[in-house]
Protein backbone atom coordinates (compact mmCIF):
# COMPACT_ATOMS: atom_id res chain seq x y z
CA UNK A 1 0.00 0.00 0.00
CA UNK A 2 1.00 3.32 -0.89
CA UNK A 3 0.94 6.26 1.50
CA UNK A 4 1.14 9.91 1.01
CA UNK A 5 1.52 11.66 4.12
CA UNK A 6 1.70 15.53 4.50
CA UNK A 7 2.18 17.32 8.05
CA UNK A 8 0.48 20.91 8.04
CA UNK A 9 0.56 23.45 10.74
CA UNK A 10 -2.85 25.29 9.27
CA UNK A 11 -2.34 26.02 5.96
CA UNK A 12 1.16 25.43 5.95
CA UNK A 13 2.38 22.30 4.56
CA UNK A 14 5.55 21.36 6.88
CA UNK A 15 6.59 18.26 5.05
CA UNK A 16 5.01 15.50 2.68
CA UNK A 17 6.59 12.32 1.25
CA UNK A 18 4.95 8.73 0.03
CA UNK A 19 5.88 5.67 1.64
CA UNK A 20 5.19 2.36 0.37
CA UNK A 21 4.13 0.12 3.43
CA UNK A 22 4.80 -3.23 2.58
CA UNK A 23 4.93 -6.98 4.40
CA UNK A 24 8.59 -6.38 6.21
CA UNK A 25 9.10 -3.05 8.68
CA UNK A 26 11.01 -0.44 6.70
CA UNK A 27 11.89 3.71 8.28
CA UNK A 28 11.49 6.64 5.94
CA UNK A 29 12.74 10.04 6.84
CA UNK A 30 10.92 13.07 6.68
CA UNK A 31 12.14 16.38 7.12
CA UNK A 32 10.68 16.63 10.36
CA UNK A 33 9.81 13.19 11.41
CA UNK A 34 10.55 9.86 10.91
CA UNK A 35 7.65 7.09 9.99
CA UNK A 36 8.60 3.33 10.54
CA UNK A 37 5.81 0.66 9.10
CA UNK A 38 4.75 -2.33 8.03
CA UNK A 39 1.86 -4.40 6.38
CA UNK A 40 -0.20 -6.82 8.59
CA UNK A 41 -2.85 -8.72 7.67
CA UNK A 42 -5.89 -6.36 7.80
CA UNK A 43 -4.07 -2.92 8.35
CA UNK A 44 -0.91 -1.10 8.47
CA UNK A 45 0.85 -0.05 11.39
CA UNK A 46 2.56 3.35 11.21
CA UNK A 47 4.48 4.96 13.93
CA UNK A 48 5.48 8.43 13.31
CA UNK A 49 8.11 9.84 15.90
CA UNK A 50 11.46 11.79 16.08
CA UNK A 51 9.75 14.84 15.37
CA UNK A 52 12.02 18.04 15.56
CA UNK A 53 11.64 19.69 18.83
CA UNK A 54 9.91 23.25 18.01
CA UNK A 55 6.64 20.98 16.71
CA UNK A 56 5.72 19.39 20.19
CA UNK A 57 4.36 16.39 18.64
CA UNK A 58 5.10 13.17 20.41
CA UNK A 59 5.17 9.83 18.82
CA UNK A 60 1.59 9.08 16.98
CA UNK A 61 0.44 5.41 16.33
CA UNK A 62 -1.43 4.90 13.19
CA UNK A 63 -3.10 1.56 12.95
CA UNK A 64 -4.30 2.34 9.42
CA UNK A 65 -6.82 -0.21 7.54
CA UNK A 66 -5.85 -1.28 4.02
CA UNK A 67 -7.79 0.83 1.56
CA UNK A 68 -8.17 2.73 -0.99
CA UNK A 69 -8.56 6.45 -0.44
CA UNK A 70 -11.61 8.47 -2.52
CA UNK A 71 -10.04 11.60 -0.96
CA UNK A 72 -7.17 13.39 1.33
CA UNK A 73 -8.12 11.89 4.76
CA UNK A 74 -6.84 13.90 8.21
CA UNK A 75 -6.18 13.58 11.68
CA UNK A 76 -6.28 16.65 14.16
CA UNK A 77 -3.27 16.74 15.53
CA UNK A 78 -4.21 20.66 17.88
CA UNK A 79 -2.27 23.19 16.10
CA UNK A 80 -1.12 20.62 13.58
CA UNK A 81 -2.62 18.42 11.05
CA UNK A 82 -1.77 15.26 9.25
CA UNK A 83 -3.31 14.87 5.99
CA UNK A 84 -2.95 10.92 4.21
CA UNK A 85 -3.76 9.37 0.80
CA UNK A 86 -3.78 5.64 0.88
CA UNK A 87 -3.45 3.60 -3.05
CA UNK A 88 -3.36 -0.03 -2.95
CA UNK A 89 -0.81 -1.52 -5.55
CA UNK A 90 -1.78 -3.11 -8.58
């Protein structure tokens, strides 16, 4: 499954970058953040953490069902927000 996640603090996007979860745990870098994941049976697990400092965000624990997305989905986050598209592979 493909993943594009984008952090925003309002209309600010802070950092975006598509991951590709698949069945063995892999770590992409962000700017800002890091995002470790992997592919389970009926969702992904994302863990999003090592944020820089001047954000305040701790780590955040995505346990993200495997779909297809018809649009940008978000979480609310306070001040920030965290936007995600989700593509299954062909």
């Amino acid at each position: 499954m493909r993943v594009d996640l984008a952090l925003f603090e309002g209309d600010d996007l802070l950092d975006r970058k598509e991951i590709t979860v698949g069945p063995s745990a892999a770590t992409d870098s962000f700017k800002l953040f890091q995002a470790t994941h992997q592919l389970g049976q009926e969702s992904a697990e994302i863990v999003l953490d090592k944020f820089a400092k001047h954000l305040g965000l701790d780590k955040i624990t995505l346990d993200m069902p495997i779909h297809e997305s018809n649009d940008w989905e978000s979480i609310d986050l306070g001040r920030h927000m965290l936007v995600f598209w989700c593509r299954l592979d062909a």
